[in-house]
Protein backbone atom coordinates (compact mmCIF):
# COMPACT_ATOMS: atom_id res chain seq x y z
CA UNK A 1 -29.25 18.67 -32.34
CA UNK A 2 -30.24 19.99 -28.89
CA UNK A 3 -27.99 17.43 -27.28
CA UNK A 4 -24.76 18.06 -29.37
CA UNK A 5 -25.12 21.57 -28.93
CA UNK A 6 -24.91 21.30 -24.93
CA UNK A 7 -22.48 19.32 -25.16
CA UNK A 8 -20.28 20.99 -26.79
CA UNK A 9 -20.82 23.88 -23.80
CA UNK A 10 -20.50 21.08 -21.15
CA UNK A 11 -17.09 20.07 -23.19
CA UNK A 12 -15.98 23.91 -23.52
CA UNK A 13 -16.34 24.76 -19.61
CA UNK A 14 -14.66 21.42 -18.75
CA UNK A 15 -11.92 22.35 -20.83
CA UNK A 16 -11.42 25.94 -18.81
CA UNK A 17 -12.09 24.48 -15.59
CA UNK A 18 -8.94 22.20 -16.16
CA UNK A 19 -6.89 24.72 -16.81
CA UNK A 20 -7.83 26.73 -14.06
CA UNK A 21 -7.40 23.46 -11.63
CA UNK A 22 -3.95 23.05 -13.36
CA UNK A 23 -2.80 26.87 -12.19
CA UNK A 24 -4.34 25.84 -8.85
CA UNK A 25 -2.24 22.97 -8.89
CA UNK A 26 1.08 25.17 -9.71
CA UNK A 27 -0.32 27.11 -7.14
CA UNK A 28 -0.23 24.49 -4.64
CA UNK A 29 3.08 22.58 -5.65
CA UNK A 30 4.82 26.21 -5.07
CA UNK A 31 3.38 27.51 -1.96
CA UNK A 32 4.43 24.02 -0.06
CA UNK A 33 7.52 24.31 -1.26
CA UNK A 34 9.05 27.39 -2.26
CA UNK A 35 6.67 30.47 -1.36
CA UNK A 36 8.32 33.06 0.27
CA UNK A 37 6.61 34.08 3.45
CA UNK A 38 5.99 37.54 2.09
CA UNK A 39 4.68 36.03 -1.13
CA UNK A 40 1.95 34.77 0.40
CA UNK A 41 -0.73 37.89 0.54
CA UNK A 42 -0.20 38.39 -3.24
CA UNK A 43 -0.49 35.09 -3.82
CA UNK A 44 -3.84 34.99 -1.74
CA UNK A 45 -4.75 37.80 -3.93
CA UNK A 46 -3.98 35.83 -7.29
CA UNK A 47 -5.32 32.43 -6.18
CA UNK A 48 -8.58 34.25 -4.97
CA UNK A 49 -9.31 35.25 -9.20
CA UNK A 50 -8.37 32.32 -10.06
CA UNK A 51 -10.93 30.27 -8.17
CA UNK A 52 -13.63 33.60 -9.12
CA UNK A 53 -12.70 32.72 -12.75
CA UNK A 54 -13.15 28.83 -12.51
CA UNK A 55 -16.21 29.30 -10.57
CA UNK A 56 -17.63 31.88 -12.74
CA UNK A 57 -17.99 29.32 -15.72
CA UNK A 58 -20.79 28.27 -14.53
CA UNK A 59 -22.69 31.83 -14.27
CA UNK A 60 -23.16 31.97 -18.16
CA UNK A 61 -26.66 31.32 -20.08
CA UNK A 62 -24.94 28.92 -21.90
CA UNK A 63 -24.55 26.96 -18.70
CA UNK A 64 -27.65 27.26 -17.30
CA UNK A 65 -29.03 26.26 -20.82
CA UNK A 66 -27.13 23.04 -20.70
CA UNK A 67 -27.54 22.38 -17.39
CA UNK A 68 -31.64 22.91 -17.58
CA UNK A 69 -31.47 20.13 -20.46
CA UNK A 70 -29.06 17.16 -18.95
CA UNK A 71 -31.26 17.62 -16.05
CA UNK A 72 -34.05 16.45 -17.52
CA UNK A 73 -31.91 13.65 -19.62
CA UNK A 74 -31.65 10.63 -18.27
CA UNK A 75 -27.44 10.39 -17.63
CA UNK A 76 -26.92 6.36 -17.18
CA UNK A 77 -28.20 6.37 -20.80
CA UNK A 78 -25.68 7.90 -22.70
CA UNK A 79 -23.82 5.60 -24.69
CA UNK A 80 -20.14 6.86 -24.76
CA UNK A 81 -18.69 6.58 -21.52
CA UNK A 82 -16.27 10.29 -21.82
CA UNK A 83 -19.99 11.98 -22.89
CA UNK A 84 -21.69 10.62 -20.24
CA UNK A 85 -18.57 11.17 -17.99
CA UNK A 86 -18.32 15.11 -19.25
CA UNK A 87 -22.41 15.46 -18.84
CA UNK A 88 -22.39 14.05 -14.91
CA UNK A 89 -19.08 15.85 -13.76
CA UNK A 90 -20.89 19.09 -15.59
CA UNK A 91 -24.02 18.66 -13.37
CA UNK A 92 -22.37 18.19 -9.91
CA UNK A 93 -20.08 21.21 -10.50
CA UNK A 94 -22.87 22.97 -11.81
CA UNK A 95 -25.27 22.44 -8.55
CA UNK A 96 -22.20 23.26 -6.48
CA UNK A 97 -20.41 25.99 -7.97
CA UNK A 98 -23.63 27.87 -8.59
CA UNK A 99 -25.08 27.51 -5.25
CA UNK A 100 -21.88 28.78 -3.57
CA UNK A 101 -22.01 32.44 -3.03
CA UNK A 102 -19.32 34.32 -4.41
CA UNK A 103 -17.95 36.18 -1.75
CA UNK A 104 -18.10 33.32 0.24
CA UNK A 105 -15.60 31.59 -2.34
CA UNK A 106 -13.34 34.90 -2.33
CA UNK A 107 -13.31 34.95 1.58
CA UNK A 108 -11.93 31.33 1.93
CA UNK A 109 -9.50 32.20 -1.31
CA UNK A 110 -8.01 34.67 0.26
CA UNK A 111 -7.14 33.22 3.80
CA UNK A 112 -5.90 29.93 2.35
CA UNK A 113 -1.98 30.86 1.82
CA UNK A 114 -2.13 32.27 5.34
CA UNK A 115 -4.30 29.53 6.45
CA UNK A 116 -1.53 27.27 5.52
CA UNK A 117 1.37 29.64 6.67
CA UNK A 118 -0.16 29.37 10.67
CA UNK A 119 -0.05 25.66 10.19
CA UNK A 120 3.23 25.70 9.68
CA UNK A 121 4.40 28.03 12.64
CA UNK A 122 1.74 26.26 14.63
CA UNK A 123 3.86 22.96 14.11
CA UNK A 124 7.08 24.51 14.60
CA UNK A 125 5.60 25.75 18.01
CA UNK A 126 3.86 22.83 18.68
CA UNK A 127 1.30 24.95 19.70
CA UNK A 128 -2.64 24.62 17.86
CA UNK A 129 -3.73 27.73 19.54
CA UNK A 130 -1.68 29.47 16.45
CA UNK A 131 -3.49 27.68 14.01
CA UNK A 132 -6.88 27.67 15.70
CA UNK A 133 -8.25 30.81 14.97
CA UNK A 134 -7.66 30.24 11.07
CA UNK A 135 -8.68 26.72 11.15
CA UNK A 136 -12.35 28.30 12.97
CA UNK A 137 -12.69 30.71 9.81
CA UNK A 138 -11.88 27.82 7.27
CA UNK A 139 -14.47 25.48 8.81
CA UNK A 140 -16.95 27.82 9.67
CA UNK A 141 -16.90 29.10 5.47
CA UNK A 142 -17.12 25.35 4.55
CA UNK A 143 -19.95 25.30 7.11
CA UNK A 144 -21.69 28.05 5.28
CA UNK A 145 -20.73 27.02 1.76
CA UNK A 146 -22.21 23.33 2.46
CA UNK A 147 -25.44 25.22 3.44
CA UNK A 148 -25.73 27.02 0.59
CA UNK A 149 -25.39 24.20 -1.77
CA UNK A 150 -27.92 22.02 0.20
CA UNK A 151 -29.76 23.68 2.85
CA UNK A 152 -31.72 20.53 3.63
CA UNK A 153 -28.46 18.09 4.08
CA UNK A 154 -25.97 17.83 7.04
CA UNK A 155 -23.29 19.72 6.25
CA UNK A 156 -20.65 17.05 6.33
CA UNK A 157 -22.32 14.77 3.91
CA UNK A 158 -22.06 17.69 1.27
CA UNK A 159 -18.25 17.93 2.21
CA UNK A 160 -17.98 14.71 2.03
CA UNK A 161 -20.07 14.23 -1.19
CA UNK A 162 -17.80 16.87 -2.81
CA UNK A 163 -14.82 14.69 -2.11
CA UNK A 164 -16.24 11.26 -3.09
CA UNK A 165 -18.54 12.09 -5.38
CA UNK A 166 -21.48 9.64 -5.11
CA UNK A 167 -20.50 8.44 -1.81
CA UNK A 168 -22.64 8.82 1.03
CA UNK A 169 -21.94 8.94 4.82
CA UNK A 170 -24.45 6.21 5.40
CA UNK A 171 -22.35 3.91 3.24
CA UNK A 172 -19.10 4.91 4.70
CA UNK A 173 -19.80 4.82 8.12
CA UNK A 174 -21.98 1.07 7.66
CA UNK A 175 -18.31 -0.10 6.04
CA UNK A 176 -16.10 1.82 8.37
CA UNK A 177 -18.08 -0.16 11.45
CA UNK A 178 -17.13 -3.28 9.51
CA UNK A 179 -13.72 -2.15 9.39
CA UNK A 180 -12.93 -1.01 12.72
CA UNK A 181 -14.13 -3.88 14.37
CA UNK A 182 -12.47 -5.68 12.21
CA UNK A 183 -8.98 -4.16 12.52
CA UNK A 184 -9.59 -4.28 16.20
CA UNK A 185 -10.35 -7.76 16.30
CA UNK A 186 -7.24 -8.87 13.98
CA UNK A 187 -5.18 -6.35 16.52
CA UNK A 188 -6.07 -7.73 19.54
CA UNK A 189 -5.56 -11.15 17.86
CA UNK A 190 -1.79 -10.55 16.69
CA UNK A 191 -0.86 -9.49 20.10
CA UNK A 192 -1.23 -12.23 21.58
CA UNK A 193 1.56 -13.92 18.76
CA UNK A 194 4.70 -15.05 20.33
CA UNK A 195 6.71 -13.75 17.44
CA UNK A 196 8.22 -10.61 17.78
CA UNK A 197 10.13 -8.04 14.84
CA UNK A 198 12.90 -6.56 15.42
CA UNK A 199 11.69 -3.24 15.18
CA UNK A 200 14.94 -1.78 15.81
CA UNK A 201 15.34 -3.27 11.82
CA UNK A 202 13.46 -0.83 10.04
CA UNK A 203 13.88 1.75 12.38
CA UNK A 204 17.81 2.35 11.19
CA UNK A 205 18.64 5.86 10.08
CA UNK A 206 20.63 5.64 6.25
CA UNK A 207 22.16 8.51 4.23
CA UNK A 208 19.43 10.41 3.07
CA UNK A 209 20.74 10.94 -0.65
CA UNK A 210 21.10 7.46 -0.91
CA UNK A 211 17.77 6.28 0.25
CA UNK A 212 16.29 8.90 -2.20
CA UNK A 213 18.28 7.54 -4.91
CA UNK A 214 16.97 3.94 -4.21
CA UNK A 215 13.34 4.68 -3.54
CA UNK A 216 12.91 7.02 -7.18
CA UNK A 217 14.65 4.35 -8.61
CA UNK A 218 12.14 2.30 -6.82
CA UNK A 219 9.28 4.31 -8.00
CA UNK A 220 10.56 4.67 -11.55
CA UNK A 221 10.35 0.92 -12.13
CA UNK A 222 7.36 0.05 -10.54
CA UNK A 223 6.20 2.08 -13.49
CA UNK A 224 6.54 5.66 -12.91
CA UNK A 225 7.79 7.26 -16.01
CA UNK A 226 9.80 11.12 -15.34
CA UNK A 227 8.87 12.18 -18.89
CA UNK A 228 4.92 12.52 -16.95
CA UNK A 229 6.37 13.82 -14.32
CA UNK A 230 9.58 14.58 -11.93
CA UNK A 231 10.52 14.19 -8.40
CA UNK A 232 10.87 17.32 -5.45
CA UNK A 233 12.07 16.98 -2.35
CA UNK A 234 11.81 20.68 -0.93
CA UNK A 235 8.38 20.34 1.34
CA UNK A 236 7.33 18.95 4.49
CA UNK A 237 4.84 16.32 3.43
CA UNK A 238 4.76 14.18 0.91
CA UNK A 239 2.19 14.55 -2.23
CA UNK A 240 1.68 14.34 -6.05
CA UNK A 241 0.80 17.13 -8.22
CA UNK A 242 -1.81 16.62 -11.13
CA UNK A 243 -0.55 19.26 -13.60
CA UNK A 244 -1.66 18.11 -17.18
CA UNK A 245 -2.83 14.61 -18.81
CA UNK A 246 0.77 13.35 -19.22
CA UNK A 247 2.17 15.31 -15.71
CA UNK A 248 2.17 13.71 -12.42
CA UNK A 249 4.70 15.14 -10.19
CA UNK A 250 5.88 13.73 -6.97
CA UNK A 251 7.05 15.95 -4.09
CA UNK A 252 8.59 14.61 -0.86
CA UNK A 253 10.51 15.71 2.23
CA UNK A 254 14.35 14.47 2.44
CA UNK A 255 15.30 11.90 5.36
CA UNK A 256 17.13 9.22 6.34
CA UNK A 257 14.21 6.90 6.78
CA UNK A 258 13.83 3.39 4.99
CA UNK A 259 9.92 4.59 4.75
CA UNK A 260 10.57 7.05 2.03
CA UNK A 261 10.44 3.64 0.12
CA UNK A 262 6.88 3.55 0.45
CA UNK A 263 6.26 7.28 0.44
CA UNK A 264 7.65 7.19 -3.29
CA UNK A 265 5.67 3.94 -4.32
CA UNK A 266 2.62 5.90 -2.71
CA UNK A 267 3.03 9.23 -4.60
CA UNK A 268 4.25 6.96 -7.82
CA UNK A 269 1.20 5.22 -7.91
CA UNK A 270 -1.23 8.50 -7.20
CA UNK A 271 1.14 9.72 -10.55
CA UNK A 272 0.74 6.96 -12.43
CA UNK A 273 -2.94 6.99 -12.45
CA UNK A 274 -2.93 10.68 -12.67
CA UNK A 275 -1.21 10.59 -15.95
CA UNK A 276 -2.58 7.37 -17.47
CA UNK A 277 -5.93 8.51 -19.20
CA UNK A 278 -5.85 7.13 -22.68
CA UNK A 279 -5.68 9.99 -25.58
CA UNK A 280 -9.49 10.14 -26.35
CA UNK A 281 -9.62 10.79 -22.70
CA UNK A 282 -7.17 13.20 -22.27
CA UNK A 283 -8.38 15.05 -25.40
CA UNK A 284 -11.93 15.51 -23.19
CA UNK A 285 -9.66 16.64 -20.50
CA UNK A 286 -11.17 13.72 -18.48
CA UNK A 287 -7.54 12.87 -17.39
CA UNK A 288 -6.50 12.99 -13.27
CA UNK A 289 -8.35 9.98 -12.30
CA UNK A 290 -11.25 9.94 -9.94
CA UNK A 291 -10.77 11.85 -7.01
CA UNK A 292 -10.52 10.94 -3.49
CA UNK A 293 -10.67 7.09 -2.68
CA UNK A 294 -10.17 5.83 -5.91
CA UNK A 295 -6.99 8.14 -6.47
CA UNK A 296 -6.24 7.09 -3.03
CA UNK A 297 -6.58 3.12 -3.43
CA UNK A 298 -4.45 3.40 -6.81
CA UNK A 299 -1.29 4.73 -4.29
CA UNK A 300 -1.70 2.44 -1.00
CA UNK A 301 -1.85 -0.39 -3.95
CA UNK A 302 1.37 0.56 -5.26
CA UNK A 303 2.80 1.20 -1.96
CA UNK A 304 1.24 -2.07 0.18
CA UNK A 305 0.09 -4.77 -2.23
CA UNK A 306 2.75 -3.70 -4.26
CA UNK A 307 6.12 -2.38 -2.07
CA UNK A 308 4.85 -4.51 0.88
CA UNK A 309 4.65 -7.83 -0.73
CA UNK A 310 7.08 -10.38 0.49
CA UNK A 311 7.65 -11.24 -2.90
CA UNK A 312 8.55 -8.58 -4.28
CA UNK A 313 11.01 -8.02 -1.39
CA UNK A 314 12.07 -11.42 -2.55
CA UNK A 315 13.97 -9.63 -5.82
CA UNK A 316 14.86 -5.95 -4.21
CA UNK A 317 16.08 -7.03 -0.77
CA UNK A 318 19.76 -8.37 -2.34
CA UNK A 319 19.71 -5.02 -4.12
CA UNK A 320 18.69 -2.55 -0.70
CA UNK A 321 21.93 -5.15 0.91
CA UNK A 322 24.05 -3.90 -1.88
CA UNK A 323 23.26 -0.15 -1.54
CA UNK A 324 23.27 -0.14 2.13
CA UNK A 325 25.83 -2.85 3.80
CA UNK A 326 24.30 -2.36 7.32
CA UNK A 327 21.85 -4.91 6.40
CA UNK A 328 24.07 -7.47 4.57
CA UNK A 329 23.91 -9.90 7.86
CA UNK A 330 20.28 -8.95 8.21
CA UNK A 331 17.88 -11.99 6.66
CA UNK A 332 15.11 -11.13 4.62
CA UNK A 333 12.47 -12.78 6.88
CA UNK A 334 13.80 -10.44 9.71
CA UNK A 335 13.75 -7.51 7.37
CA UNK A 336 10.35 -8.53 5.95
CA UNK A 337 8.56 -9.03 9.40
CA UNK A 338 10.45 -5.60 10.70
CA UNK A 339 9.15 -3.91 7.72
CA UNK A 340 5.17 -5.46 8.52
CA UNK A 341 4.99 -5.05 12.50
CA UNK A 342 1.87 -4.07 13.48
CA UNK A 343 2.67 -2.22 16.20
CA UNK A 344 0.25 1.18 17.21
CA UNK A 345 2.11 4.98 16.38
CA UNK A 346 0.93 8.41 16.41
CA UNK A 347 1.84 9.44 12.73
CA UNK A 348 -0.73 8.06 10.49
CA UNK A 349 1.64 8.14 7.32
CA UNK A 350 3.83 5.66 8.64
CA UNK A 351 1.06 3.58 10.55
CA UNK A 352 1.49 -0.20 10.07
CA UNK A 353 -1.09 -1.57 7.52
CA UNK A 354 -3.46 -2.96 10.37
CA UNK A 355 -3.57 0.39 12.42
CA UNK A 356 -3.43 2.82 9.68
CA UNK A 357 -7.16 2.47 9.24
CA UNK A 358 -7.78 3.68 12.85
CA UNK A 359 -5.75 7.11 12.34
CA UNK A 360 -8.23 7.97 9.72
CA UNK A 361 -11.52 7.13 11.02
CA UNK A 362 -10.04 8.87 14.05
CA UNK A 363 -9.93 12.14 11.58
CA UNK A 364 -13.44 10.93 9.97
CA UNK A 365 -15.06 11.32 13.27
CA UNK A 366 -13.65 14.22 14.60
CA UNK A 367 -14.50 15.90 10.93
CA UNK A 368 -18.34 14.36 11.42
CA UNK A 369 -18.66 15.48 14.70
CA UNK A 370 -17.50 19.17 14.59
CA UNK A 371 -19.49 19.72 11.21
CA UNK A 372 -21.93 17.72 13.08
CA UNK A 373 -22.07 20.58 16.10
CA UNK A 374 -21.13 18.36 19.16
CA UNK A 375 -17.55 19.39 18.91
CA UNK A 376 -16.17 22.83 18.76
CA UNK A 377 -12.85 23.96 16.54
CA UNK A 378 -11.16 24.48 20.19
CA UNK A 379 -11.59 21.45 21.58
CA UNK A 380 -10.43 19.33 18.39
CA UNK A 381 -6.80 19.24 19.91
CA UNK A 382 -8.29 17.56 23.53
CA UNK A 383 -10.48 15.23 21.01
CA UNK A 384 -7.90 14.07 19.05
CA UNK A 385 -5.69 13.06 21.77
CA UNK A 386 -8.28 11.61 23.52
CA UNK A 387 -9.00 9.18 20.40
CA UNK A 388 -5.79 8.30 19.86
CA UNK A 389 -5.45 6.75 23.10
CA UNK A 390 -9.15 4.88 22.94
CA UNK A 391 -8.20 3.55 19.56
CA UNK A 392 -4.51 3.18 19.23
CA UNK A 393 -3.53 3.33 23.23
CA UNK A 394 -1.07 6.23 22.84
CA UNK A 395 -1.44 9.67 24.09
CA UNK A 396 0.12 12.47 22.15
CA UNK A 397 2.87 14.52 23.80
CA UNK A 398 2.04 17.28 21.91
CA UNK A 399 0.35 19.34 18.94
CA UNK A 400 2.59 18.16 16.52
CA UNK A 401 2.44 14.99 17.30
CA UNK A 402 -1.27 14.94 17.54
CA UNK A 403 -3.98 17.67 15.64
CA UNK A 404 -1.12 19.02 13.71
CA UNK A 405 0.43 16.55 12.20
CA UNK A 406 -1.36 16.54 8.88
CA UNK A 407 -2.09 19.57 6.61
CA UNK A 408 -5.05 18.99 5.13
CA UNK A 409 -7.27 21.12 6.94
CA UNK A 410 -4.81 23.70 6.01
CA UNK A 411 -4.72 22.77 2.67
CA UNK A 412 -8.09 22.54 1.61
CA UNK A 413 -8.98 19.06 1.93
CA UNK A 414 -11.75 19.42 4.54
CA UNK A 415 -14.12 15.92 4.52
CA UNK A 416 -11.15 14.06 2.67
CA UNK A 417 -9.86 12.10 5.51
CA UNK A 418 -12.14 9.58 4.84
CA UNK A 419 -10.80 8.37 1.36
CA UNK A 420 -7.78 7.20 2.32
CA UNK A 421 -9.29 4.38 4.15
CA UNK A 422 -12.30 3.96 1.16
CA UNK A 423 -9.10 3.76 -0.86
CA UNK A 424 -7.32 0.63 0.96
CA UNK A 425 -11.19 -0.58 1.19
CA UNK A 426 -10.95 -0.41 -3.00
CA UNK A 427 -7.61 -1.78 -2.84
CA UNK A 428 -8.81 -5.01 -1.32
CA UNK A 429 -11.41 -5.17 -4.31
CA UNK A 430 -8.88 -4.39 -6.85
CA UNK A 431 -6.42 -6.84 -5.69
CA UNK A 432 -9.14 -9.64 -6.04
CA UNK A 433 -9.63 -8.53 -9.71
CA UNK A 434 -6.29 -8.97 -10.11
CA UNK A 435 -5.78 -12.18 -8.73
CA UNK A 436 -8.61 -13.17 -10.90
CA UNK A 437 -6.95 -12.76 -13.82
CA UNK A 438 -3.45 -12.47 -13.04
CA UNK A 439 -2.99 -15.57 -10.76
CA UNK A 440 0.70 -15.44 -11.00
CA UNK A 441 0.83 -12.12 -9.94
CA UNK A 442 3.06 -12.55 -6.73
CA UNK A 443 5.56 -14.61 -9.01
CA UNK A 444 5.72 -11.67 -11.12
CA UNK A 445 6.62 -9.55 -8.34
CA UNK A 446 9.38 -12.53 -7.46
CA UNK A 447 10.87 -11.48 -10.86
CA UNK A 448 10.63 -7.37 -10.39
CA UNK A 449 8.28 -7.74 -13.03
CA UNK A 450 5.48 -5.02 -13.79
CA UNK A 451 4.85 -5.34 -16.94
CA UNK A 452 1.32 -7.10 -16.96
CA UNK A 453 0.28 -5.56 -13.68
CA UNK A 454 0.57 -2.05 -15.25
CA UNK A 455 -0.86 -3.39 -18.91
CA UNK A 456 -4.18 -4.56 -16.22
CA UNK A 457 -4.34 -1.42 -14.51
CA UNK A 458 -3.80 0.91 -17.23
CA UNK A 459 -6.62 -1.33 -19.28
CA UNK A 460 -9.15 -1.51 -16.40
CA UNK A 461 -8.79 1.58 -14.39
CA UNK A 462 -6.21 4.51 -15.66
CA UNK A 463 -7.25 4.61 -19.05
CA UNK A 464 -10.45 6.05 -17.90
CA UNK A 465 -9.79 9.21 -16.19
CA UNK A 466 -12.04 10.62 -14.16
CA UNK A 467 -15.20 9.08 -16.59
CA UNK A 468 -16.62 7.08 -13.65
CA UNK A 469 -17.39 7.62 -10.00
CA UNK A 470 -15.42 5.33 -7.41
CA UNK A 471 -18.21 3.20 -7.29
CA UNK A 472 -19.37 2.79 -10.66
CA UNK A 473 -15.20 2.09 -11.69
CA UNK A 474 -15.87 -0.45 -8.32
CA UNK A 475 -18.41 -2.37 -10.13
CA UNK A 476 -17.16 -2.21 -13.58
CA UNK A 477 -13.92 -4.12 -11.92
CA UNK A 478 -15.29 -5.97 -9.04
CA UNK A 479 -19.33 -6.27 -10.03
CA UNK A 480 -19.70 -4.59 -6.30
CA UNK A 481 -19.94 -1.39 -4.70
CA UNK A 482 -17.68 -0.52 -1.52
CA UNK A 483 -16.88 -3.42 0.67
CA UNK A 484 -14.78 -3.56 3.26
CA UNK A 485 -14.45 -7.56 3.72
CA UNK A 486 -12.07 -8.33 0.59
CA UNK A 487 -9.72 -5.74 2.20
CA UNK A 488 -9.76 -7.38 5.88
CA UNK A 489 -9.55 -11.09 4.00
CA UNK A 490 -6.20 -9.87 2.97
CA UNK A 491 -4.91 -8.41 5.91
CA UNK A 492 -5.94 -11.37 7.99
CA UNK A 493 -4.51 -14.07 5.36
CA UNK A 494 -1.15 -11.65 5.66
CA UNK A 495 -0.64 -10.77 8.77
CA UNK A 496 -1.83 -13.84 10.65
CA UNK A 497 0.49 -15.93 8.79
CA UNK A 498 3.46 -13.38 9.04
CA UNK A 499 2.28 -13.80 13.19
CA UNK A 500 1.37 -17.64 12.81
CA UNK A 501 -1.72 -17.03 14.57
């Protein structure tokens, strides 16, 4: 009787944190993309009781009464996988929401819309001394707010740990060593291949209305369904807004680039999974999918295993010659090896897939180490361009280019960095799964068919919300936790015979 009863508290706050993360969400959507400047402070204002409110469910007797008893159940036991889902979510909000003073929370509230407002002039200056005083308040209030939830802990694995729930820096950084020497040694490797693209190829500016056109169509039949969701194009980097169980919105910025291909096959498949709990899931408002590196690995799928498969470039090519002529006397090997060239840049969202990895444990580290204390917020513009060139041989030529290129530090996604690379990581897994038991699955892609690729995905990953941690939905699919070598098998089987080295 005891259990049900908690429960039915653990199900009740769920159910009013979701719809507080939902206005958040709104929230977020609008202020990247249609906030007036002098919205912002009563925005700030607004968004500041809102998180008060979602944080505050957690104050109640009730709360502490439910939390006191799953504490001392044992949580692996319970049968149904949503309970036991509802019940572990419940306890790590619960230790963190509760141990995060309030005014703390209200402090970083209320700076986050102009937080995000100095990034933006900061870029347009290229200048990070705009944005560096509010970046030194945001990460000194994560500082404290990591403290307060576990005093005894370095600070970055609770940031981290609050991203990737269940992940711990120990196992990141033993499979990010794997990885970078890895990428490093496959690198070094494929420069030293005769062959050479054409990158002049993929580089070629199109109509930007048309290449939107073809890359939502793109998107919409890889299996991203507009009834769930809709497409924006008003902001200034691209992302997918989680709104509801059955609303997955993609937003991106408009140009004439043939990678907004991939940038709506990325956001598509962060939608998809979004939006693809079953019902008895989305009735527990389990629905969203598992944040950070799983959500991530279910995009670069869609976008690289997917939208970067030679055979699947196989059936779309003729149609991309139709829409856009300037490539009818370009071959599809030419195109194909243009669109793969590993070749080093300074913009991690259109890295190559080899060298993409290096952008973000080039954020990882700089995160670690100022968290960490042997970095300050001022020098993390020096840092960064100093990385770049030790890892990708390119120096930055300026802010923009360099520790202002990406907004998540101004958008509240401090000790994220890390999952997109844990997300190819899973992606390797995944596609292994697959392979098992699809083994036609490139000759499906031949076709432009989806059909049983989505049917495998939907059956062994989005039906199932956010029920799992990354690793436990790792192991359920793959019998392992994170491992970095199915991920670099598939690289080196791809790229070396794209190379022929």
């Amino acid at each position: 009787m005891n259990y049900q009863k908690h429960l039915e508290t653990v199900k009740s706050i769920n159910d009013q944190f979701r719809y507080n993360k939902t206005l958040e969400s709104m929230f977020e959507l609008d202020q990247w993309s249609a906030l007036p400047t002098e919205g912002g402070a009563y925005r700030q204002q607004v968004a500041a009781y809102v998180g008060m409110q979602k944080a505050g469910l957690f104050d109640s007797a009730d709360a502490k009464a439910a939390a006191e008893y799953f504490s001392g159940v044992t949580v692996s036991e319970i049968e149904d996988y949503i309970e036991r889902g509802l019940v572990r979510s419940f306890l790590f909000r619960y230790n963190n929401q509760t141990k995060t003073p309030k005014d703390l929370m209200r402090q970083y509230s209320l700076i986050r819309a102009e937080t995000m407002n100095k990034w933006k002039e900061a870029r347009e200056k290229q200048d990070f001394e705009v944005f560096r005083p509010w970046l030194e308040q945001v990460f000194d209030l994560k500082k404290q707010i990591a403290l307060a939830i576990d005093p005894e802990k370095p600070v970055f694995d609770t940031l981290v740990n609050i991203n990737d729930e269940g992940t711990t820096c120990e196992e990141i950084s033993r499979e990010f060593d794997v990885l970078k020497t890895g990428l490093t040694d496959l690198r070094n490797r494929l420069e030293k291949s005769e062959i050479k693209p054409d990158t002049s190829i993929f580089n070629m500016q199109v109509n930007p209305v048309d290449i939107e056109k073809f890359s939502r169509r793109l998107a919409r039949e890889s299996g991203y369904q507009e009834s769930r969701g809709g497409f924006n194009n008003q902001v200034v980097h691209a992302f997918s807004s989680f709104m509801g169980p059955r609303d997955g919105r993609v937003s991106t910025p408009q140009n004439g680039s043939l990678n907004m291909i991939f940038t709506y096959l990325h956001e598509a498949g962060h939608a998809m999974y979004a939006s693809g709990g079953n019902d008895h899931v989305n009735a527990a408002n389990m629905w969203g999918g598992i944040e950070g590196s799983f959500q991530e690995s279910m995009a670069r799928f869609n976008e690289n295993m997917v939208g970067r498969n030679k055979a699947y470039w196989e059936f779309y090519y003729p149609q991309l010659q139709k829409e856009f002529p300037e490539f009818a006397n370009i071959s599809l090997d030419d195109f194909y090896l243009s669109m793969n060239q590993v070749r080093p840049s300074l913009r991690r969202i259109t890295a190559d897939e080899v060298t993409y990895g290096l952008h973000v444990i080039l954020r990882y580290e700089l995160e670690r180490d100022c968290f960490g204390g042997k970095l300050e917020v001022g020098d993390l513009a020096k840092a960064w361009d100093d990385l770049s060139e030790a890892y990708l041989g390119m120096r930055p030529e300026n802010d923009t280019e360099g520790v202002l290129q990406d907004m998540h530090w101004a958008g509240d996604y401090i000790g994220y960095f890390q999952s997109y690379a844990l997300g190819n990581l899973y992606c390797g897994q995944i596609r292994e799964a697959i392979l098992r038991d699809i083994p036609d699955f490139e000759n499906q892609l031949r076709h432009g068919s989806f059909l049983q690729l989505n049917q495998w995905l939907d059956e062994n990953v989005r039906q199932y919300g956010c029920c799992f941690t990354a690793g436990e939905m790792a192991k359920r699919i793959t019998g392992k936790s994170l491992d970095a070598k199915p991920f670099l098998k598939y690289l080196k089987e791809k790229y070396c015979s794209i190379y022929k080295v």
